[in-house]
PDB file of N, CA and C in Angstrom:
ATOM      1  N   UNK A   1      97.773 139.713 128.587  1.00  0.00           N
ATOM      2  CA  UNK A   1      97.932 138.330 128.955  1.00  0.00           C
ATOM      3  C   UNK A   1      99.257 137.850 128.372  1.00  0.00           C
ATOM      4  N   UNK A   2      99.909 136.934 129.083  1.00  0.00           N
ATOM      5  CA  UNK A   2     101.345 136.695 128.769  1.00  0.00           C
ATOM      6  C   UNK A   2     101.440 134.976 127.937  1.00  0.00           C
ATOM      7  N   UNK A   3     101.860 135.299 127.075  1.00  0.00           N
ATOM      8  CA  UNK A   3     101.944 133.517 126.137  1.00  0.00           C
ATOM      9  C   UNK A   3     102.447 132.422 127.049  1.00  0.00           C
ATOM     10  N   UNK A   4     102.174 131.997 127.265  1.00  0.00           N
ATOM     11  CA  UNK A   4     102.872 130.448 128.112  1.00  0.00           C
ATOM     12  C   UNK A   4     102.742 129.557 127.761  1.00  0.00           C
ATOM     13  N   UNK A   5     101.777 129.297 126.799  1.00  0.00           N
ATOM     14  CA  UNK A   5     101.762 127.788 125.694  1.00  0.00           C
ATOM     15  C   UNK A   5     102.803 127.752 124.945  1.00  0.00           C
ATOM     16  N   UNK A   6     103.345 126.367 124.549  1.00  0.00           N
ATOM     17  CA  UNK A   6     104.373 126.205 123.282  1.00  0.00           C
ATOM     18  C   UNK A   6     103.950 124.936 122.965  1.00  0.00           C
ATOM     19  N   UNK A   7     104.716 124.894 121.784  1.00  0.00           N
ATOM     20  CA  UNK A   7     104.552 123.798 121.158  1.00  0.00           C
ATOM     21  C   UNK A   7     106.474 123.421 121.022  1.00  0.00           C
ATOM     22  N   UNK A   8     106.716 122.020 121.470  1.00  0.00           N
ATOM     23  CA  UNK A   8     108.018 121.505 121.435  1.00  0.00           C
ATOM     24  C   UNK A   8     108.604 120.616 120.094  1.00  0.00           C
ATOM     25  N   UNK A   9     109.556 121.149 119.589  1.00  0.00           N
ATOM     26  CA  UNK A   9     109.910 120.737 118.787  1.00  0.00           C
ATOM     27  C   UNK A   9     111.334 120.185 118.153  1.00  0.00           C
ATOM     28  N   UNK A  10     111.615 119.114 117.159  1.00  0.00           N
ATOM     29  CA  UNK A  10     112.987 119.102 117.090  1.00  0.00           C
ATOM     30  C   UNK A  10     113.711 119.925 116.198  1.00  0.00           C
ATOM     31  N   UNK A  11     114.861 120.741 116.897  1.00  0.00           N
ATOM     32  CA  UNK A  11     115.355 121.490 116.186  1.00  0.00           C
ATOM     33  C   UNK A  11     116.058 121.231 114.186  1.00  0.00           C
ATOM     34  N   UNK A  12     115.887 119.754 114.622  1.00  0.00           N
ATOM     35  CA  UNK A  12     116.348 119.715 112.668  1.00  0.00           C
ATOM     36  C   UNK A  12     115.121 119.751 111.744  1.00  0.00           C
ATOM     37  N   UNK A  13     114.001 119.766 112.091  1.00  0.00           N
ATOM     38  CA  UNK A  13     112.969 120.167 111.400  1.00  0.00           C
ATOM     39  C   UNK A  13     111.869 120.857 111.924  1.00  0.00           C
ATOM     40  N   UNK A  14     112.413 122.171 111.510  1.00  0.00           N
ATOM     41  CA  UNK A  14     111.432 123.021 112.207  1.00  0.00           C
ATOM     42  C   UNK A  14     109.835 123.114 111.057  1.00  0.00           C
ATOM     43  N   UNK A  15     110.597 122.586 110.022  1.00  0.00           N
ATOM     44  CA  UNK A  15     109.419 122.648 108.485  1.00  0.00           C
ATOM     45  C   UNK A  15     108.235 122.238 108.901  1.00  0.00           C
ATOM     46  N   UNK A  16     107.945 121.156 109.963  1.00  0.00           N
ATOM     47  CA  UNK A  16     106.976 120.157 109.691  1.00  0.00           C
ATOM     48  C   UNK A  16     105.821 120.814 110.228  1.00  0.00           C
ATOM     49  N   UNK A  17     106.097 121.929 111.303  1.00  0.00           N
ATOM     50  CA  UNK A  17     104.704 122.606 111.615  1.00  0.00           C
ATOM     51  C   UNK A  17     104.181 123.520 110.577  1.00  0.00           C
ATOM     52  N   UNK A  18     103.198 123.015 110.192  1.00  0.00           N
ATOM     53  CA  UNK A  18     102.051 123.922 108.956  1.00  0.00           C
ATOM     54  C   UNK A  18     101.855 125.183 109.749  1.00  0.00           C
ATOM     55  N   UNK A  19     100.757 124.923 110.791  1.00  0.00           N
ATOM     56  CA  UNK A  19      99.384 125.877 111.275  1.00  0.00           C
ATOM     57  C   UNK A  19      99.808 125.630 112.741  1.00  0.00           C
ATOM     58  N   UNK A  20      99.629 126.512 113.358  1.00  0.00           N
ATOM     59  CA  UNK A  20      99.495 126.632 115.120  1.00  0.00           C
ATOM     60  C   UNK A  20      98.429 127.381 115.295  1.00  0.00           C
ATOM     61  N   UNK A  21      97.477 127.170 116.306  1.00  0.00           N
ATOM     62  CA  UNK A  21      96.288 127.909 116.283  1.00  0.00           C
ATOM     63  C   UNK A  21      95.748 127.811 118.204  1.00  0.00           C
ATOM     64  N   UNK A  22      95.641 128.427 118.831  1.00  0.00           N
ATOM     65  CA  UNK A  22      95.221 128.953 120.085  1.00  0.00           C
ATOM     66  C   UNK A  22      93.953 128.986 120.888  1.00  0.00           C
ATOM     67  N   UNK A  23      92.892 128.631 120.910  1.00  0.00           N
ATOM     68  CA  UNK A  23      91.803 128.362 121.146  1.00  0.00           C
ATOM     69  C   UNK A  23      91.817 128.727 122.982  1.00  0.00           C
ATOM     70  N   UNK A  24      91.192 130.166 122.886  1.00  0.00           N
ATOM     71  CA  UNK A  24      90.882 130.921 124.514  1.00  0.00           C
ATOM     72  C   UNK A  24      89.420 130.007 124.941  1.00  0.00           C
ATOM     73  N   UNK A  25      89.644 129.792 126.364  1.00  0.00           N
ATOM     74  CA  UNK A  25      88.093 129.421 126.663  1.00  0.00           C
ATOM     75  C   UNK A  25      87.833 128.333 126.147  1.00  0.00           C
ATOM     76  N   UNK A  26      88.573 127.326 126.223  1.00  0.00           N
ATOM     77  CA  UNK A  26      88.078 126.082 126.120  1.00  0.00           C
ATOM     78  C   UNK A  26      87.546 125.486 126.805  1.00  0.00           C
ATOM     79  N   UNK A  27      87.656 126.020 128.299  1.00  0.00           N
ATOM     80  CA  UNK A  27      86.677 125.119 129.621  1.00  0.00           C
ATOM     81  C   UNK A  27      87.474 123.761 130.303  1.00  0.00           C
ATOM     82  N   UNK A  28      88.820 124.378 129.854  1.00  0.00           N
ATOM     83  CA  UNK A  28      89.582 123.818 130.726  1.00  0.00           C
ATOM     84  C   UNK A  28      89.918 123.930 132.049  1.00  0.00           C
ATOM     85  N   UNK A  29      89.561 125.048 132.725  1.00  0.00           N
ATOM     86  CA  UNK A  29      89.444 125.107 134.236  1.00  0.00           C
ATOM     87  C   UNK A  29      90.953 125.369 134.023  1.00  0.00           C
ATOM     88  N   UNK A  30      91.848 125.566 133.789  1.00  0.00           N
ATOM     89  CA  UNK A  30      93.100 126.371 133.751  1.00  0.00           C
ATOM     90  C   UNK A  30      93.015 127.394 132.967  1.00  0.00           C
ATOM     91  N   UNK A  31      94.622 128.152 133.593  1.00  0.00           N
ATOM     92  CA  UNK A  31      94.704 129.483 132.811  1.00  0.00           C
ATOM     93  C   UNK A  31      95.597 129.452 131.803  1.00  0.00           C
ATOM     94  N   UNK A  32      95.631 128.189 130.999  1.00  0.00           N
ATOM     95  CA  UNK A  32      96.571 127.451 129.948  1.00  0.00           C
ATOM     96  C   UNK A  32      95.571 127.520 128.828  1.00  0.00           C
ATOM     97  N   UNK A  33      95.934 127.854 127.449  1.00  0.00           N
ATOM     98  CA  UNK A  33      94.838 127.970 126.165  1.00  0.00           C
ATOM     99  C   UNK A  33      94.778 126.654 125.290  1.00  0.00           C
ATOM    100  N   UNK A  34      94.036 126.100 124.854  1.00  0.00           N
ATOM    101  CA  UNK A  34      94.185 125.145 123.855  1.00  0.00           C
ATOM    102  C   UNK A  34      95.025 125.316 122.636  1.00  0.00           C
ATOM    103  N   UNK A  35      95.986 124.367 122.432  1.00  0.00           N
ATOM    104  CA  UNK A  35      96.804 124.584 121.649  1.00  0.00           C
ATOM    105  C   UNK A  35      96.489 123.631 120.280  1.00  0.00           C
ATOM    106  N   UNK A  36      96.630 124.389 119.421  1.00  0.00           N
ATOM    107  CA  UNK A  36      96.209 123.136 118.019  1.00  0.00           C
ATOM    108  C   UNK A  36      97.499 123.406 116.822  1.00  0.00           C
ATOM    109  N   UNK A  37      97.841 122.199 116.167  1.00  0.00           N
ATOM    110  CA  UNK A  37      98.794 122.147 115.668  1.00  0.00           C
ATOM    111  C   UNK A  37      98.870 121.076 114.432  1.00  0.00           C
ATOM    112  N   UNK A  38      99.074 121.747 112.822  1.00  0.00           N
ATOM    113  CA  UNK A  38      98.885 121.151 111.973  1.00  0.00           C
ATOM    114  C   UNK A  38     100.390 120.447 112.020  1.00  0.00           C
ATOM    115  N   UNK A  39     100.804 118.956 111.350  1.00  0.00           N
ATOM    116  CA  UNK A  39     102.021 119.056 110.967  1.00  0.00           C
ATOM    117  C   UNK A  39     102.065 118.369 109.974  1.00  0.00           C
ATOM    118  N   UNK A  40     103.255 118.332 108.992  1.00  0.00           N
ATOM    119  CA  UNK A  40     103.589 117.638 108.113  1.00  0.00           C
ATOM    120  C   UNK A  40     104.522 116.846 108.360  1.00  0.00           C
ATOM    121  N   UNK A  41     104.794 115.575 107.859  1.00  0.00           N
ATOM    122  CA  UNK A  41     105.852 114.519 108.045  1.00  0.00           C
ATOM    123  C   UNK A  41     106.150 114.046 106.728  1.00  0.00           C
ATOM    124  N   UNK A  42     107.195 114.287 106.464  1.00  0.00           N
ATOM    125  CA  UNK A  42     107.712 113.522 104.843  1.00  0.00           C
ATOM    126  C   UNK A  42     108.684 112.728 105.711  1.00  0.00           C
ATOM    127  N   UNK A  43     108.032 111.309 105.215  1.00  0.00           N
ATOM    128  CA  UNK A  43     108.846 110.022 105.248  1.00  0.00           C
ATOM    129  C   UNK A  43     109.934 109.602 104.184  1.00  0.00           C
ATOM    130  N   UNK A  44     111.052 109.501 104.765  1.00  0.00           N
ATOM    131  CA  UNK A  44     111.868 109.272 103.693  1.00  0.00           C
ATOM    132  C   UNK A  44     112.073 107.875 103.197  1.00  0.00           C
ATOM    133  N   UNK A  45     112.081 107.332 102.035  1.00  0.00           N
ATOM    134  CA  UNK A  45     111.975 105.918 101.598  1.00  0.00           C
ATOM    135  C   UNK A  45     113.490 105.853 100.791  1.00  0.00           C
ATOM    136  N   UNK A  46     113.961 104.901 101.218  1.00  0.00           N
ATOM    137  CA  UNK A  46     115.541 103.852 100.489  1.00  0.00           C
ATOM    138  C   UNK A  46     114.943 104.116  98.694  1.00  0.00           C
ATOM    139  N   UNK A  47     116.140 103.886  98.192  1.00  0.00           N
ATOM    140  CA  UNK A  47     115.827 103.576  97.030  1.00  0.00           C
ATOM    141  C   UNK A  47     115.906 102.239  96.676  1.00  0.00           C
ATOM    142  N   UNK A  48     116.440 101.846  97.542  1.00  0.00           N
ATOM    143  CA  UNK A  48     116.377 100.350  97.377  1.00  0.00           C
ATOM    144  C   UNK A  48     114.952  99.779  97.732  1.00  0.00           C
ATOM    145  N   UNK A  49     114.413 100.202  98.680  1.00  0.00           N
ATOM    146  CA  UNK A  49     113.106  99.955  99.078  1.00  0.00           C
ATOM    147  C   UNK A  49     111.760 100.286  98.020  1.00  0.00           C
ATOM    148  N   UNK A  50     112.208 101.272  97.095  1.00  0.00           N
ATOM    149  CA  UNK A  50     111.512 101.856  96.383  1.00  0.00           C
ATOM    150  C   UNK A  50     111.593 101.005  94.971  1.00  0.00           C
ATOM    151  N   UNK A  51     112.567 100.281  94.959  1.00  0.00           N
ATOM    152  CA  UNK A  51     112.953  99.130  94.320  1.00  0.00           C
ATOM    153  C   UNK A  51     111.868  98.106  93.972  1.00  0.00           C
ATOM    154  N   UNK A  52     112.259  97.429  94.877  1.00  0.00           N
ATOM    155  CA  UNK A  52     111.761  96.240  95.512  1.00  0.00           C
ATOM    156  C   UNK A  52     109.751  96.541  94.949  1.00  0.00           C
ATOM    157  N   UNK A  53     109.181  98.055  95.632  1.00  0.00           N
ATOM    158  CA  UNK A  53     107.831  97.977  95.270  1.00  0.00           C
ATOM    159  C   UNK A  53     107.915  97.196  94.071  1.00  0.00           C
ATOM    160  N   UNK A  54     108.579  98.531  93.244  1.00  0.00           N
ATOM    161  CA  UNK A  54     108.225  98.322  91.584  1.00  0.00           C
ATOM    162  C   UNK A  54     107.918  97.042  91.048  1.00  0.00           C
ATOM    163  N   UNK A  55     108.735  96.194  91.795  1.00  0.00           N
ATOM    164  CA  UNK A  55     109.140  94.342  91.634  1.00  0.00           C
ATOM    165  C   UNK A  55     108.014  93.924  91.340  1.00  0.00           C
ATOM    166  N   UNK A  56     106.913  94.241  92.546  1.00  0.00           N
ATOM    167  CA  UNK A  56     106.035  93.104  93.171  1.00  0.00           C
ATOM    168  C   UNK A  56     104.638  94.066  92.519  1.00  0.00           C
ATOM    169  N   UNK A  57     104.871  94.806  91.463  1.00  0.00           N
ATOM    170  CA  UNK A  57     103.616  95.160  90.596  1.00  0.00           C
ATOM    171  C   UNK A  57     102.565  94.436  90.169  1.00  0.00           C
ATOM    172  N   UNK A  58     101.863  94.369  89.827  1.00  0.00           N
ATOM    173  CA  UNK A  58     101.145  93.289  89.104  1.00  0.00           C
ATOM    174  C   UNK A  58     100.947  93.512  87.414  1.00  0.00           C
ATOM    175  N   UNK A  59     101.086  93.127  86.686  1.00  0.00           N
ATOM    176  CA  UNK A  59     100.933  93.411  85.367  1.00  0.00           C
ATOM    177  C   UNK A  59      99.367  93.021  84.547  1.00  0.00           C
ATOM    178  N   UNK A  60      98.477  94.399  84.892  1.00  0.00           N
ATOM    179  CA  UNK A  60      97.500  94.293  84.237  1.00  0.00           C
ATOM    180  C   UNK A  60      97.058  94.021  82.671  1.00  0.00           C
ATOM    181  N   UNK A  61      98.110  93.921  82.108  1.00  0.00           N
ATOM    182  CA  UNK A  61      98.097  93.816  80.549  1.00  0.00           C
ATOM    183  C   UNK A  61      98.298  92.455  80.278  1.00  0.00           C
ATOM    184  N   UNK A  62      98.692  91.795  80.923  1.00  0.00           N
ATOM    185  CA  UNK A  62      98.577  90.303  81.116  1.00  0.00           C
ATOM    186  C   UNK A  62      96.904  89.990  80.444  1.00  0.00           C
ATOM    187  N   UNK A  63      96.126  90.820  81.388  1.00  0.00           N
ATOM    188  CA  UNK A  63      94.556  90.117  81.377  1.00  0.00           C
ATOM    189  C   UNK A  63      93.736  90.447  80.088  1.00  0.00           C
ATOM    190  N   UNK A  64      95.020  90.913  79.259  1.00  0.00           N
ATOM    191  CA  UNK A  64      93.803  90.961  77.749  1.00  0.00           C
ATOM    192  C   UNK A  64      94.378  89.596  77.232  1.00  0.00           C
ATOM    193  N   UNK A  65      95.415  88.843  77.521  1.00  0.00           N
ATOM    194  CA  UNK A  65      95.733  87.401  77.308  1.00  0.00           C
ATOM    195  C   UNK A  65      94.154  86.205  77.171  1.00  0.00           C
ATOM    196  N   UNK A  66      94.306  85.424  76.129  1.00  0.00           N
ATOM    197  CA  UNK A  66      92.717  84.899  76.761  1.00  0.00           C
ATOM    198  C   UNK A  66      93.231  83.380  77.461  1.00  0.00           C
ATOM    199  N   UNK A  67      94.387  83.072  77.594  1.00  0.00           N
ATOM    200  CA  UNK A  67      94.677  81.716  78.403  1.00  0.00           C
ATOM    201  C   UNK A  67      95.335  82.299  79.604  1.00  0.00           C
ATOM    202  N   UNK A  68      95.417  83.395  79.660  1.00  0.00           N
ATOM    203  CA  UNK A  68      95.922  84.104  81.277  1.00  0.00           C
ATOM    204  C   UNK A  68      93.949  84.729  82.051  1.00  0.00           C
ATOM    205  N   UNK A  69      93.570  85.357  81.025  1.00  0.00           N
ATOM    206  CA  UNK A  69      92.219  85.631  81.383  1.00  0.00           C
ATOM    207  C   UNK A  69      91.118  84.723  81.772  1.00  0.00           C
ATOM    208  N   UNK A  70      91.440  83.307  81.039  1.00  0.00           N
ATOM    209  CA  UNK A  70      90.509  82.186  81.656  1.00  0.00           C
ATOM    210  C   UNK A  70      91.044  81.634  82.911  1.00  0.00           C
ATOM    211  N   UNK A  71      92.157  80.999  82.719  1.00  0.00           N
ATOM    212  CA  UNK A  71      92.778  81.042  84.377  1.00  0.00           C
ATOM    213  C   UNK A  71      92.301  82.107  85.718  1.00  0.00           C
ATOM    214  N   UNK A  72      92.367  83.627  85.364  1.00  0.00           N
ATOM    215  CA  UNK A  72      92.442  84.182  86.387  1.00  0.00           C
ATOM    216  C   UNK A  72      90.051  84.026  86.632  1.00  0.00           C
ATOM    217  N   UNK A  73      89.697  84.129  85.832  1.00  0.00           N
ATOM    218  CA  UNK A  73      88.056  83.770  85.968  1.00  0.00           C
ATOM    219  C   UNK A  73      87.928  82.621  86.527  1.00  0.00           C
ATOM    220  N   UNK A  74      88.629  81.108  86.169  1.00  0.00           N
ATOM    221  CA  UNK A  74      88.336  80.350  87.183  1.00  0.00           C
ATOM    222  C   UNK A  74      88.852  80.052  88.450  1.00  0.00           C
ATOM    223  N   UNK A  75      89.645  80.818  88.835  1.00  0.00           N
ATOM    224  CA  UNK A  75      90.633  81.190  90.280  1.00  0.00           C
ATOM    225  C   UNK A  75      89.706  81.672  90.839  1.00  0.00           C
ATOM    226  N   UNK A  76      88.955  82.958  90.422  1.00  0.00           N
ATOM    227  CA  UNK A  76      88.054  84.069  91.181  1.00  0.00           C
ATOM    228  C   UNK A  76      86.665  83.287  91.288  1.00  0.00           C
ATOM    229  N   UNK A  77      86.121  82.129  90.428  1.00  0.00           N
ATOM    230  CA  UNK A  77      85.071  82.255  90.996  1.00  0.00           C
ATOM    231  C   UNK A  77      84.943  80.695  91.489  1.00  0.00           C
ATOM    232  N   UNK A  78      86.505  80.109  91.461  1.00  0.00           N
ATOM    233  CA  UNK A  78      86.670  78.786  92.754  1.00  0.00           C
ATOM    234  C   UNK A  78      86.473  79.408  94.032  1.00  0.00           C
ATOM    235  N   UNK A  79      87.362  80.406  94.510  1.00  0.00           N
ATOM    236  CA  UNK A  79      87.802  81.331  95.707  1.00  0.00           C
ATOM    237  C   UNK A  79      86.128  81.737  95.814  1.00  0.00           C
ATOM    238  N   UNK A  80      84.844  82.445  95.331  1.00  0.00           N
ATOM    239  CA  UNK A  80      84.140  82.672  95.731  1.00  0.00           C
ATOM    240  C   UNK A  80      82.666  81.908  95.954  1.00  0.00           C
ATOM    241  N   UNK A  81      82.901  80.819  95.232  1.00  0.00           N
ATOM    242  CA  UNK A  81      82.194  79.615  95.183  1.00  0.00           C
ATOM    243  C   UNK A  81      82.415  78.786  96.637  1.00  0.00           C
ATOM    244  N   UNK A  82      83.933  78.487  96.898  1.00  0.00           N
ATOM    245  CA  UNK A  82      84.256  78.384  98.146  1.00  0.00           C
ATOM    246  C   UNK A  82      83.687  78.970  99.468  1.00  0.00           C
ATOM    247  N   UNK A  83      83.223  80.559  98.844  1.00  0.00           N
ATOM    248  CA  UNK A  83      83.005  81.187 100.300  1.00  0.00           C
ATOM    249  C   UNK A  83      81.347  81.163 100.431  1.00  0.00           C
ATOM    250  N   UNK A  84      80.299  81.081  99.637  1.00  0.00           N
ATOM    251  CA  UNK A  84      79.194  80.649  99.960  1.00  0.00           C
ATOM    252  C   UNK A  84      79.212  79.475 100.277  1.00  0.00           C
ATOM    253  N   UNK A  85      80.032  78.182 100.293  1.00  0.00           N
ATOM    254  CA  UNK A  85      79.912  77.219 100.666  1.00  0.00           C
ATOM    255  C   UNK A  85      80.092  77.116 102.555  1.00  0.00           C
ATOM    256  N   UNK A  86      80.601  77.838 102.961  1.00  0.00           N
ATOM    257  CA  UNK A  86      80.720  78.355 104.282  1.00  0.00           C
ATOM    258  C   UNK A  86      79.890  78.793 104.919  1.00  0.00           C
ATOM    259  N   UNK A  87      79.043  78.156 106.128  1.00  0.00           N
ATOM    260  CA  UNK A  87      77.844  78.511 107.058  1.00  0.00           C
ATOM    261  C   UNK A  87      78.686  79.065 108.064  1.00  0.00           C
ATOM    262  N   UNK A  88      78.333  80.536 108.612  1.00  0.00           N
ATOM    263  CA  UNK A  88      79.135  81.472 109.585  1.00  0.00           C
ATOM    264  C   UNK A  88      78.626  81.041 110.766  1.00  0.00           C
ATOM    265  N   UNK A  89      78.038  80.331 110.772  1.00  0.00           N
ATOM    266  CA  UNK A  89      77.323  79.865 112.527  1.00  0.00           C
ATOM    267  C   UNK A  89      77.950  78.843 113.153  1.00  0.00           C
ATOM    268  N   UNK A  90      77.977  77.593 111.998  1.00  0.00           N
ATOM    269  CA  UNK A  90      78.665  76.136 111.923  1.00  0.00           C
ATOM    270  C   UNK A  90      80.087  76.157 112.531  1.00  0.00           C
ATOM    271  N   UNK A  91      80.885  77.596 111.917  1.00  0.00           N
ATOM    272  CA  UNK A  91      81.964  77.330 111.944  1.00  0.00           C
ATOM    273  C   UNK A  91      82.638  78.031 113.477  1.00  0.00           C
ATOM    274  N   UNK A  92      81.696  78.904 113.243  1.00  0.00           N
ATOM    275  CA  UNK A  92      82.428  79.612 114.899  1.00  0.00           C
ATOM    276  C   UNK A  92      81.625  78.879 116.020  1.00  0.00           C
ATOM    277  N   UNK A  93      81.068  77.909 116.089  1.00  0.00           N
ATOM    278  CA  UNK A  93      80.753  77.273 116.903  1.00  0.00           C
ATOM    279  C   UNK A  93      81.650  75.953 117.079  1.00  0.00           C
ATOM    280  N   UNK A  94      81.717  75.625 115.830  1.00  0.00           N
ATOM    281  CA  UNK A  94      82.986  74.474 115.771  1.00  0.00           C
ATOM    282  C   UNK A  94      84.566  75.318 116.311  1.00  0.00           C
ATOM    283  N   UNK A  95      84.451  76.774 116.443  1.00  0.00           N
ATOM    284  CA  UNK A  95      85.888  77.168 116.590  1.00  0.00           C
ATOM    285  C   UNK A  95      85.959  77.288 118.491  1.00  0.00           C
ATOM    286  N   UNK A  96      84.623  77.717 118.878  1.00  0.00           N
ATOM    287  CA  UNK A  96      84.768  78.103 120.280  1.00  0.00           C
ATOM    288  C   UNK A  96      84.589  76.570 120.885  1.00  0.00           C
ATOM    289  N   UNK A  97      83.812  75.064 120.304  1.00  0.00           N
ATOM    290  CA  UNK A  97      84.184  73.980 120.918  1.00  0.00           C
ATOM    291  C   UNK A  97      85.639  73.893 120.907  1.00  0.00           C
ATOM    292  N   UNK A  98      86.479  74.053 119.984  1.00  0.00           N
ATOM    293  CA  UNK A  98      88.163  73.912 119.834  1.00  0.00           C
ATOM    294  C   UNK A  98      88.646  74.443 120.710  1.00  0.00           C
ATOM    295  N   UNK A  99      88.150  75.612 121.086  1.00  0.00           N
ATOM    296  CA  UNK A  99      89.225  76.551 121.937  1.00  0.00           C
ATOM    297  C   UNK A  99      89.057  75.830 123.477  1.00  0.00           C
ATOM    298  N   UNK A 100      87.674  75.469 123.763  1.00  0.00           N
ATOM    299  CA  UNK A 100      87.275  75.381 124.457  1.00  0.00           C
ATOM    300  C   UNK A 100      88.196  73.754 125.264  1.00  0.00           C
TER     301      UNK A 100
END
């Protein structure tokens, strides 16, 4: 039997294919084989971009603070106090009269 499957690729990275694998009899009703194909992609990131993450960290050592630690306890349980106050029926009914 003669190969006639390929797999197409760009010539500046030929790296990215891992695994190629062939699968006869797939029940494709052609005389073409299933073709399977691992690949890898390394994304390349700026360093400037890589920057910028570092920036927007959050600084967990903050929260052994106890006037940064009471702040962030009554933030979290305004924000979730807020959300039981919210009936899910009330409101999407008040949203589809709006749209409406």
């Amino acid at each position: 039997m003669y190969q006639i499957d390929h797999i197409l690729i760009d010539m500046r990275r030929p790296s990215i294919i891992l695994d190629v694998r062939s699968f006869r009899g797939a029940g494709c009703d052609t005389d073409n084989c299933l073709l399977v194909a691992k690949l890898g992609e390394r994304l390349a990131v700026r360093k400037q971009a890589a920057q910028k993450f570092d920036r927007g960290r959050i600084n967990l050592r903050k929260l052994n603070e106890l006037g940064v630690k009471g702040k962030y306890q009554i933030e979290i349980t305004n924000s979730f106090a807020a959300l039981e106050n919210l009936n899910g029926d009330e409101n999407i009914n008040r949203a589809s009269e709006n749209i409406k």
